[in-house]
PDB file of N, CA and C in Angstrom:
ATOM      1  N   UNK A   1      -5.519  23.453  17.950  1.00  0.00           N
ATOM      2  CA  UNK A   1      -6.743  23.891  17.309  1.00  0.00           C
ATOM      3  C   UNK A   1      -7.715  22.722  17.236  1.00  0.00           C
ATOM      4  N   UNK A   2      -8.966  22.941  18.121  1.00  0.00           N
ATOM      5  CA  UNK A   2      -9.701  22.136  17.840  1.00  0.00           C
ATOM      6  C   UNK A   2     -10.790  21.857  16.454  1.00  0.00           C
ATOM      7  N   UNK A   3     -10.712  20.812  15.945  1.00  0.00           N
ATOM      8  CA  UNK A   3     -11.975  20.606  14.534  1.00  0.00           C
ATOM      9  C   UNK A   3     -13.097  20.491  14.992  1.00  0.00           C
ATOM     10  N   UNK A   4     -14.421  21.266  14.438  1.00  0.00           N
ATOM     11  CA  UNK A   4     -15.779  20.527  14.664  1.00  0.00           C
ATOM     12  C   UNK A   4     -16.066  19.307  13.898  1.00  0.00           C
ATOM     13  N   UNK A   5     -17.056  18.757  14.507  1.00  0.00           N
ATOM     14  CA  UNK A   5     -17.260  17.294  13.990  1.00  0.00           C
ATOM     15  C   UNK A   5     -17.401  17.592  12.220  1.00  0.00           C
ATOM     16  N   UNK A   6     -18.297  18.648  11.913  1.00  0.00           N
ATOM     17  CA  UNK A   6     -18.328  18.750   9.929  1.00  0.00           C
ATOM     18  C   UNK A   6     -16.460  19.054   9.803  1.00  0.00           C
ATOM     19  N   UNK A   7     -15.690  19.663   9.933  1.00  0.00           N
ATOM     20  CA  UNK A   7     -14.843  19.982   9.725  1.00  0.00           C
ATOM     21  C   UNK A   7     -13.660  18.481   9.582  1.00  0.00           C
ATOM     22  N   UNK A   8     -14.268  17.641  10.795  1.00  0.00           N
ATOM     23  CA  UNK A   8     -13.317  16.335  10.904  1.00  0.00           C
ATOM     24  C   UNK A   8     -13.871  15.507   9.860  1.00  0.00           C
ATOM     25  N   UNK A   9     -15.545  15.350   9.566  1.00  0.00           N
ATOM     26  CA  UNK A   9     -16.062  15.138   8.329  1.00  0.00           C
ATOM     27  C   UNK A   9     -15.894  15.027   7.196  1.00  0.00           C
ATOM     28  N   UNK A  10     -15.595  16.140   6.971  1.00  0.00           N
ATOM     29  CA  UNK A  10     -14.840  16.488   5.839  1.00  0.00           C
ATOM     30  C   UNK A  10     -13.471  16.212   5.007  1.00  0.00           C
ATOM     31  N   UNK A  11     -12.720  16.209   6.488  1.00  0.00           N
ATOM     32  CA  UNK A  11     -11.496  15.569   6.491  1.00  0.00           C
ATOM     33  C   UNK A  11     -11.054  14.203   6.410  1.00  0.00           C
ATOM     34  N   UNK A  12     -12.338  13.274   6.800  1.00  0.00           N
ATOM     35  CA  UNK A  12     -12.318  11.973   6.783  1.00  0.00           C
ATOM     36  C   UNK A  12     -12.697  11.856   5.437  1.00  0.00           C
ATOM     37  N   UNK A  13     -13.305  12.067   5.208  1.00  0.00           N
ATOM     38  CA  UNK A  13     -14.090  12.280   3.575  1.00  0.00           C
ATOM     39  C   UNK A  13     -13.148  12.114   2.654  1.00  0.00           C
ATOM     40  N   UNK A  14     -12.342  13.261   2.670  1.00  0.00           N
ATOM     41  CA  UNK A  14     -11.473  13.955   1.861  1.00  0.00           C
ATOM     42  C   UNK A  14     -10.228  12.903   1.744  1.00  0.00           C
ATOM     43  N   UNK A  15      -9.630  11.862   3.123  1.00  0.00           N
ATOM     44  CA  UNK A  15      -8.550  11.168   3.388  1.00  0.00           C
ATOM     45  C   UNK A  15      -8.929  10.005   2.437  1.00  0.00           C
ATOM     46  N   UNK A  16     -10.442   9.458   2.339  1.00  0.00           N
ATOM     47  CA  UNK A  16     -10.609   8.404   1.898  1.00  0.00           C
ATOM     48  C   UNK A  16     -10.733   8.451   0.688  1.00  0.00           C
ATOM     49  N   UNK A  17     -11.130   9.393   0.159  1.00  0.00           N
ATOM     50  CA  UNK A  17     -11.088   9.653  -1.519  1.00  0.00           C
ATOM     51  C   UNK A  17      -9.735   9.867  -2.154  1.00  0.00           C
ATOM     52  N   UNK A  18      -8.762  10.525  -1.289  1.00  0.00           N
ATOM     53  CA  UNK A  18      -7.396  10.667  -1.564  1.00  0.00           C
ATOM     54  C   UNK A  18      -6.633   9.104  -1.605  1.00  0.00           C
ATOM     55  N   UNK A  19      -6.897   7.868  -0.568  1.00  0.00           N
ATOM     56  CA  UNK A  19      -7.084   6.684  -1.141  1.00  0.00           C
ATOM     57  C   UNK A  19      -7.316   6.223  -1.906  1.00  0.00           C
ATOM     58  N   UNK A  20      -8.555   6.443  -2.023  1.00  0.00           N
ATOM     59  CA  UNK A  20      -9.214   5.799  -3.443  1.00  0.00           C
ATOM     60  C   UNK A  20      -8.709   6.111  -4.858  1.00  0.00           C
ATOM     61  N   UNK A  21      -8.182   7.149  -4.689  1.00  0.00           N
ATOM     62  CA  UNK A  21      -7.314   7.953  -5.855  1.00  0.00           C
ATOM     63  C   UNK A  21      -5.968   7.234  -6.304  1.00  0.00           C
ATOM     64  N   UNK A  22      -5.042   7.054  -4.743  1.00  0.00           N
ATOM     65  CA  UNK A  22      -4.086   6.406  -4.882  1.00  0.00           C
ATOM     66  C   UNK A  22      -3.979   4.699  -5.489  1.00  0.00           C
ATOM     67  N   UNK A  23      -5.252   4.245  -5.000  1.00  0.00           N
ATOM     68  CA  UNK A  23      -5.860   2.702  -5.164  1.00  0.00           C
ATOM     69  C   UNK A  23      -5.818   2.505  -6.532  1.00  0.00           C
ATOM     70  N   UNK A  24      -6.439   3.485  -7.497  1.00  0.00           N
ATOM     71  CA  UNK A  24      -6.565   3.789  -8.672  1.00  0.00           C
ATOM     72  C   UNK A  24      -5.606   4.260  -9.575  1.00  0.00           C
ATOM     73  N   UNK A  25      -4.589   5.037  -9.314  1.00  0.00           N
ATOM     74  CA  UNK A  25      -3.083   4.992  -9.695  1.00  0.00           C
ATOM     75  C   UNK A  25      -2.405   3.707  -9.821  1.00  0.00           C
ATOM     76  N   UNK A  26      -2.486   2.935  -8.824  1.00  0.00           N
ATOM     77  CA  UNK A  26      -1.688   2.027  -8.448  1.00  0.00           C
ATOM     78  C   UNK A  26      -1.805   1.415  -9.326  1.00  0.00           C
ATOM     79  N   UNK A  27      -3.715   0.669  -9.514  1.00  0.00           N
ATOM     80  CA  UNK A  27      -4.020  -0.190 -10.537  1.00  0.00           C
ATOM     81  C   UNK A  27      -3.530   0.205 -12.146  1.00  0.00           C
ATOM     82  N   UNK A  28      -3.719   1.746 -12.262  1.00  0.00           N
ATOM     83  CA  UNK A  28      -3.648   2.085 -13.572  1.00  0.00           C
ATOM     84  C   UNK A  28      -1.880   2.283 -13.989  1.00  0.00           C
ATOM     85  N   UNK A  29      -0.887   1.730 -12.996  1.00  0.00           N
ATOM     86  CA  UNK A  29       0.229   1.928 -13.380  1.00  0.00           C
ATOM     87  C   UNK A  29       0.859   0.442 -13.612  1.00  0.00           C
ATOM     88  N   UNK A  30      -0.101  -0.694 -12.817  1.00  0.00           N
ATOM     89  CA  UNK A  30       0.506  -2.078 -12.766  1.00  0.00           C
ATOM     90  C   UNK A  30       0.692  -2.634 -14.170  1.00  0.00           C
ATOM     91  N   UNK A  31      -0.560  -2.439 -15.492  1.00  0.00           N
ATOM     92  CA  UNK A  31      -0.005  -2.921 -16.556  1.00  0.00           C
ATOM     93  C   UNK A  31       0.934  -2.075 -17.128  1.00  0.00           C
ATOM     94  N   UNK A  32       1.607  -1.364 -17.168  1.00  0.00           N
ATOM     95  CA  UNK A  32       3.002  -0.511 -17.608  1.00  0.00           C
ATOM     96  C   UNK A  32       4.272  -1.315 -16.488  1.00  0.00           C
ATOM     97  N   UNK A  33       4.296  -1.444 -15.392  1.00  0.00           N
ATOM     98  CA  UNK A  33       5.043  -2.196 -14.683  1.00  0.00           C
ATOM     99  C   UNK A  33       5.233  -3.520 -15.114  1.00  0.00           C
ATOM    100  N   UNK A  34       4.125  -4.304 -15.270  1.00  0.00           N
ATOM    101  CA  UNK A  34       4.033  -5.644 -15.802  1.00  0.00           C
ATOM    102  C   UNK A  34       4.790  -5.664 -17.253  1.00  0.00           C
ATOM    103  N   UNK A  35       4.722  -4.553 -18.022  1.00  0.00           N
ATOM    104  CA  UNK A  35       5.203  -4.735 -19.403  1.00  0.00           C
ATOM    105  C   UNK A  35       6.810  -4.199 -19.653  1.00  0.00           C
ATOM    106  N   UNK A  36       7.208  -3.724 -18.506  1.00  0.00           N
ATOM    107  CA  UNK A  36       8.199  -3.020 -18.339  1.00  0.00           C
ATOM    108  C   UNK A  36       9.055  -4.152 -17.467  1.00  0.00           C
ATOM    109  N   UNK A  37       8.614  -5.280 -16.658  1.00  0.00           N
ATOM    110  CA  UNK A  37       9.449  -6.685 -16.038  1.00  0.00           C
ATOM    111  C   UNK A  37       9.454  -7.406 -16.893  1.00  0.00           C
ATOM    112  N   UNK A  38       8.422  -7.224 -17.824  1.00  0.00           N
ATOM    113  CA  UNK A  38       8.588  -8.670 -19.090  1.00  0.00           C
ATOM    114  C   UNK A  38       9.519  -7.945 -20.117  1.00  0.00           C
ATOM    115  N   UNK A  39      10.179  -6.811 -20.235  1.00  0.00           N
ATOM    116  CA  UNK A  39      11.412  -6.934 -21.015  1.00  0.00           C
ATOM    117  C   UNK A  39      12.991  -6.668 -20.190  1.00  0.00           C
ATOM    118  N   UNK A  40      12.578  -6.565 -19.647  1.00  0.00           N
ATOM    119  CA  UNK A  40      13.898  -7.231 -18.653  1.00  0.00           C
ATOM    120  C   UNK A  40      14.374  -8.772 -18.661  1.00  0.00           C
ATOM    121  N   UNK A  41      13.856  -9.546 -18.919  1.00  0.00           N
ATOM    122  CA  UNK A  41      14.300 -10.828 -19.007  1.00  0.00           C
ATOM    123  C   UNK A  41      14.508 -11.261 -18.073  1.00  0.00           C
ATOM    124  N   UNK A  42      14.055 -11.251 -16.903  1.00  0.00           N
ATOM    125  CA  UNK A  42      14.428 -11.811 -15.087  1.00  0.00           C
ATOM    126  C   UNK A  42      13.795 -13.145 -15.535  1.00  0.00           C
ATOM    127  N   UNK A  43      14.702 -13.969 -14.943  1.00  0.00           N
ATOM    128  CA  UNK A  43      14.130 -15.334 -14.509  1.00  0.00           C
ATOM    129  C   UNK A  43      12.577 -15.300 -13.820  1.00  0.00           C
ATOM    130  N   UNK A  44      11.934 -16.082 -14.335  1.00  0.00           N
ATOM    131  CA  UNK A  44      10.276 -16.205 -13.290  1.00  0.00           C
ATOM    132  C   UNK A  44      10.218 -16.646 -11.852  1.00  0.00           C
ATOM    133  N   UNK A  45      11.464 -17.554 -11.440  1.00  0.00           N
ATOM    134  CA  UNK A  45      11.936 -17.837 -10.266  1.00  0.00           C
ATOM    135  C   UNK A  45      12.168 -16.488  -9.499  1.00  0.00           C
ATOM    136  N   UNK A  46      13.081 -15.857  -9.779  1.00  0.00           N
ATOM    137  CA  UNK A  46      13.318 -14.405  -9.088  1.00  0.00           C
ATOM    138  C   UNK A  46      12.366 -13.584  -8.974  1.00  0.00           C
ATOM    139  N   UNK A  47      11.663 -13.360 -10.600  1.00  0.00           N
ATOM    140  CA  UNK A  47       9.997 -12.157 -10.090  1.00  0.00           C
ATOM    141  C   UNK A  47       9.571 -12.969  -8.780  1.00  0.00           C
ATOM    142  N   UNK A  48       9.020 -14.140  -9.004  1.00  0.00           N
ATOM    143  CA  UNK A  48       8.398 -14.724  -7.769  1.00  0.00           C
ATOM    144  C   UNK A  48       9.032 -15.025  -6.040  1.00  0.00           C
ATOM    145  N   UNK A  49       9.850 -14.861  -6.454  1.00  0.00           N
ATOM    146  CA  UNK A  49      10.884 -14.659  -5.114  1.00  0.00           C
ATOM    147  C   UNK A  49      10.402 -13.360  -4.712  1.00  0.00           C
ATOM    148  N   UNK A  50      10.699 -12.300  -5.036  1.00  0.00           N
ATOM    149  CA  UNK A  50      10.563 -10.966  -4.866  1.00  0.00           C
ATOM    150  C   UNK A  50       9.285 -10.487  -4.559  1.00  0.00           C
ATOM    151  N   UNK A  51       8.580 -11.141  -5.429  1.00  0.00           N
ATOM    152  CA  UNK A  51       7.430 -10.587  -4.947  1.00  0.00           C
ATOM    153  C   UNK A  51       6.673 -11.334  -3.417  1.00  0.00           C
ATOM    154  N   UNK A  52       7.063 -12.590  -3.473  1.00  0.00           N
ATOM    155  CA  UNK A  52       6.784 -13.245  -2.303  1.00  0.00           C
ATOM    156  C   UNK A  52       7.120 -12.420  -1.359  1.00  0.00           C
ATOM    157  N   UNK A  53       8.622 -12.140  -1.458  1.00  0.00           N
ATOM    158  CA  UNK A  53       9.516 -11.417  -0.083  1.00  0.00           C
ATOM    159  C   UNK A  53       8.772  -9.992   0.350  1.00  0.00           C
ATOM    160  N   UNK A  54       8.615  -9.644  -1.084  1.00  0.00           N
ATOM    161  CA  UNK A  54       7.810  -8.388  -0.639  1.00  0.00           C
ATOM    162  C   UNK A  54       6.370  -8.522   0.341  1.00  0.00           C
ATOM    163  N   UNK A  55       5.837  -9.521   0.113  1.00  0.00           N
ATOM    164  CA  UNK A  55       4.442  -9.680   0.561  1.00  0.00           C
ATOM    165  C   UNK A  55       4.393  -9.937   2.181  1.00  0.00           C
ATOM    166  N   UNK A  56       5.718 -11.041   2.478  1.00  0.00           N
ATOM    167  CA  UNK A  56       6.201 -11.580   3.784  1.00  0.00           C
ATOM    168  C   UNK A  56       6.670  -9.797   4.284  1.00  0.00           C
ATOM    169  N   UNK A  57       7.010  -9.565   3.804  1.00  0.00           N
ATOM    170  CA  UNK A  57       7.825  -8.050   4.572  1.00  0.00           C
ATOM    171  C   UNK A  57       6.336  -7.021   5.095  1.00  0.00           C
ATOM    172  N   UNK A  58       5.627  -6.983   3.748  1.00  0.00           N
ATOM    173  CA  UNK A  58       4.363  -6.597   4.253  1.00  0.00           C
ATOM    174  C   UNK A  58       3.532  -7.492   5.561  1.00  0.00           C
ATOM    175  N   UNK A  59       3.427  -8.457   5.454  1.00  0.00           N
ATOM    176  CA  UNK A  59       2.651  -9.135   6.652  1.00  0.00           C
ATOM    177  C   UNK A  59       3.386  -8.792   8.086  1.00  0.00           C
ATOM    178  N   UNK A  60       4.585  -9.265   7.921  1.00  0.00           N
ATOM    179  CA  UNK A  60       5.166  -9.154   9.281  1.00  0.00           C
ATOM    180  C   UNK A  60       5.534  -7.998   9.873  1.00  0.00           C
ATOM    181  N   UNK A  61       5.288  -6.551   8.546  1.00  0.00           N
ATOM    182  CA  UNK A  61       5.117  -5.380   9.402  1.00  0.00           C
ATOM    183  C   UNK A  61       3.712  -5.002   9.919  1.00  0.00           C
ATOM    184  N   UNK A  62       2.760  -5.732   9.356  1.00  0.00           N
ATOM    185  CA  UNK A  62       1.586  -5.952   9.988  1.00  0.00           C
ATOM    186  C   UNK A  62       1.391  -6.368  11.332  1.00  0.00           C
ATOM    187  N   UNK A  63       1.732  -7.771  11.043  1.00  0.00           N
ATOM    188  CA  UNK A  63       1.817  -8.574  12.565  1.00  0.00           C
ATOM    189  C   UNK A  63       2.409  -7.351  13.873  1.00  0.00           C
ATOM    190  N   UNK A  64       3.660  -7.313  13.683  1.00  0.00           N
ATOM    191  CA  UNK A  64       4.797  -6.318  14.597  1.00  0.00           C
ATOM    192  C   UNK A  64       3.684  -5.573  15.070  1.00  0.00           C
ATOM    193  N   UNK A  65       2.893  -3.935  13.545  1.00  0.00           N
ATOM    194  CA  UNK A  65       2.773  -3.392  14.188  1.00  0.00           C
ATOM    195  C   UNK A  65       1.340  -3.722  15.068  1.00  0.00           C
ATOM    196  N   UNK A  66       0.379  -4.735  14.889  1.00  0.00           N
ATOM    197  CA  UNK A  66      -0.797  -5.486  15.526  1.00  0.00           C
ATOM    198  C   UNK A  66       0.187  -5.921  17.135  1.00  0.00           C
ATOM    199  N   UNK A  67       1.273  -6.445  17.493  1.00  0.00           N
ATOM    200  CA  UNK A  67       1.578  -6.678  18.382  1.00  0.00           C
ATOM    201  C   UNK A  67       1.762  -5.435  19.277  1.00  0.00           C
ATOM    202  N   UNK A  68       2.369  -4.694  18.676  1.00  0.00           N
ATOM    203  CA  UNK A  68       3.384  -3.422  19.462  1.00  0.00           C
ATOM    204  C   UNK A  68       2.067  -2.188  19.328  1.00  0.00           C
ATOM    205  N   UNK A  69       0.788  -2.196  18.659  1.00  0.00           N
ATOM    206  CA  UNK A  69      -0.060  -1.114  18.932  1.00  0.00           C
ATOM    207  C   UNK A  69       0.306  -0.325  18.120  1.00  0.00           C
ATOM    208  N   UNK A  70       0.978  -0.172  16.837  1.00  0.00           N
ATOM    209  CA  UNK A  70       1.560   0.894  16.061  1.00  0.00           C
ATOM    210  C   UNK A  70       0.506   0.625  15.197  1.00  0.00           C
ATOM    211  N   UNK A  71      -0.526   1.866  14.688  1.00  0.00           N
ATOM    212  CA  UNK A  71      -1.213   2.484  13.591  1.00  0.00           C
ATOM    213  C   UNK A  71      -0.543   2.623  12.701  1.00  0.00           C
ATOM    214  N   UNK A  72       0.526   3.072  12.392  1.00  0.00           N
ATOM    215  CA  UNK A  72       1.249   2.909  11.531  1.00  0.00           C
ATOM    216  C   UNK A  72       1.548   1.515  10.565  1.00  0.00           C
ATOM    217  N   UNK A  73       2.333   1.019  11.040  1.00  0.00           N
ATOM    218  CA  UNK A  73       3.032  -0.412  10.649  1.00  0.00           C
ATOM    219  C   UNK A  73       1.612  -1.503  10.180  1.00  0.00           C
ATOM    220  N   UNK A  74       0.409  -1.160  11.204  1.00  0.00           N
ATOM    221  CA  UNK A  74      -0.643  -2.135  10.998  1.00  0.00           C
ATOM    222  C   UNK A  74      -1.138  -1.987   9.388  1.00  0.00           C
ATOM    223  N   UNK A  75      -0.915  -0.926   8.920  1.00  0.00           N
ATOM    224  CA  UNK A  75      -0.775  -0.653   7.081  1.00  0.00           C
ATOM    225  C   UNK A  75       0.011  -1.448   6.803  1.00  0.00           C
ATOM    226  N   UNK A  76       0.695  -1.958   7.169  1.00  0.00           N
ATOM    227  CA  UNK A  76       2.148  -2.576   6.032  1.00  0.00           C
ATOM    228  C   UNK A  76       2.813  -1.641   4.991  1.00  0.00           C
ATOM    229  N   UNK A  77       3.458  -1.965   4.069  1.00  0.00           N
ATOM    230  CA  UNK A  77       4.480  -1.318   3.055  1.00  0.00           C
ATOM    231  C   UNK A  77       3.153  -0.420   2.539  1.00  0.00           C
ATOM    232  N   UNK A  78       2.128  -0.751   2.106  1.00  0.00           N
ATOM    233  CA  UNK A  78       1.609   0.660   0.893  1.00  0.00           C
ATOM    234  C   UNK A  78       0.996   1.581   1.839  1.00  0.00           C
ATOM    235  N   UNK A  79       0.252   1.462   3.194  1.00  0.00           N
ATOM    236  CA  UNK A  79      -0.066   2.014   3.726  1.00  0.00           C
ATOM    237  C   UNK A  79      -1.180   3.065   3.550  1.00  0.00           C
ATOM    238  N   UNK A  80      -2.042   2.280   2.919  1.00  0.00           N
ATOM    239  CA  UNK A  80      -3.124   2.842   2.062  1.00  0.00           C
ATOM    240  C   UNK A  80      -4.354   1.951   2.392  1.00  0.00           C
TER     241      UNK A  80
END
């Protein structure tokens, strides 16, 4: 089924606001996350480990998918 251009419009429209939505979740869930690691008692060494690792895991699924042509992967982990 082909889309007309308003129809793909729309749809682009619609994808990026559904982003922006998610962008906005994200932010509005990080101070409940943040307050929810500070009673756990983790060492600050480990949060920061983790979160580093996480960030490296994000880049280098970047890189990969920038090498290999994958739309996908070029998002990294949130993909947003």
């Amino acid at each position: 089924m082909k889309l007309t251009e308003q129809q793909e419009a729309l749809l682009k429209s619609l994808w990026s606001a559904f982003k922006d939505l998610l962008r906005n979740v994200l932010i509005a869930v990080l101070p409940i996350a943040i307050d929810r690691v500070g009673q756990l008692n983790l060492d600050p060494v480990l949060l920061v480990g983790i979160i580093a690792g996480l960030k490296y895991l994000d880049s280098a699924l970047h890189k990969y998918g920038k090498e290999v042509g994958n739309e996908t992967l070029l998002k990294g982990i949130m993909r947003f």
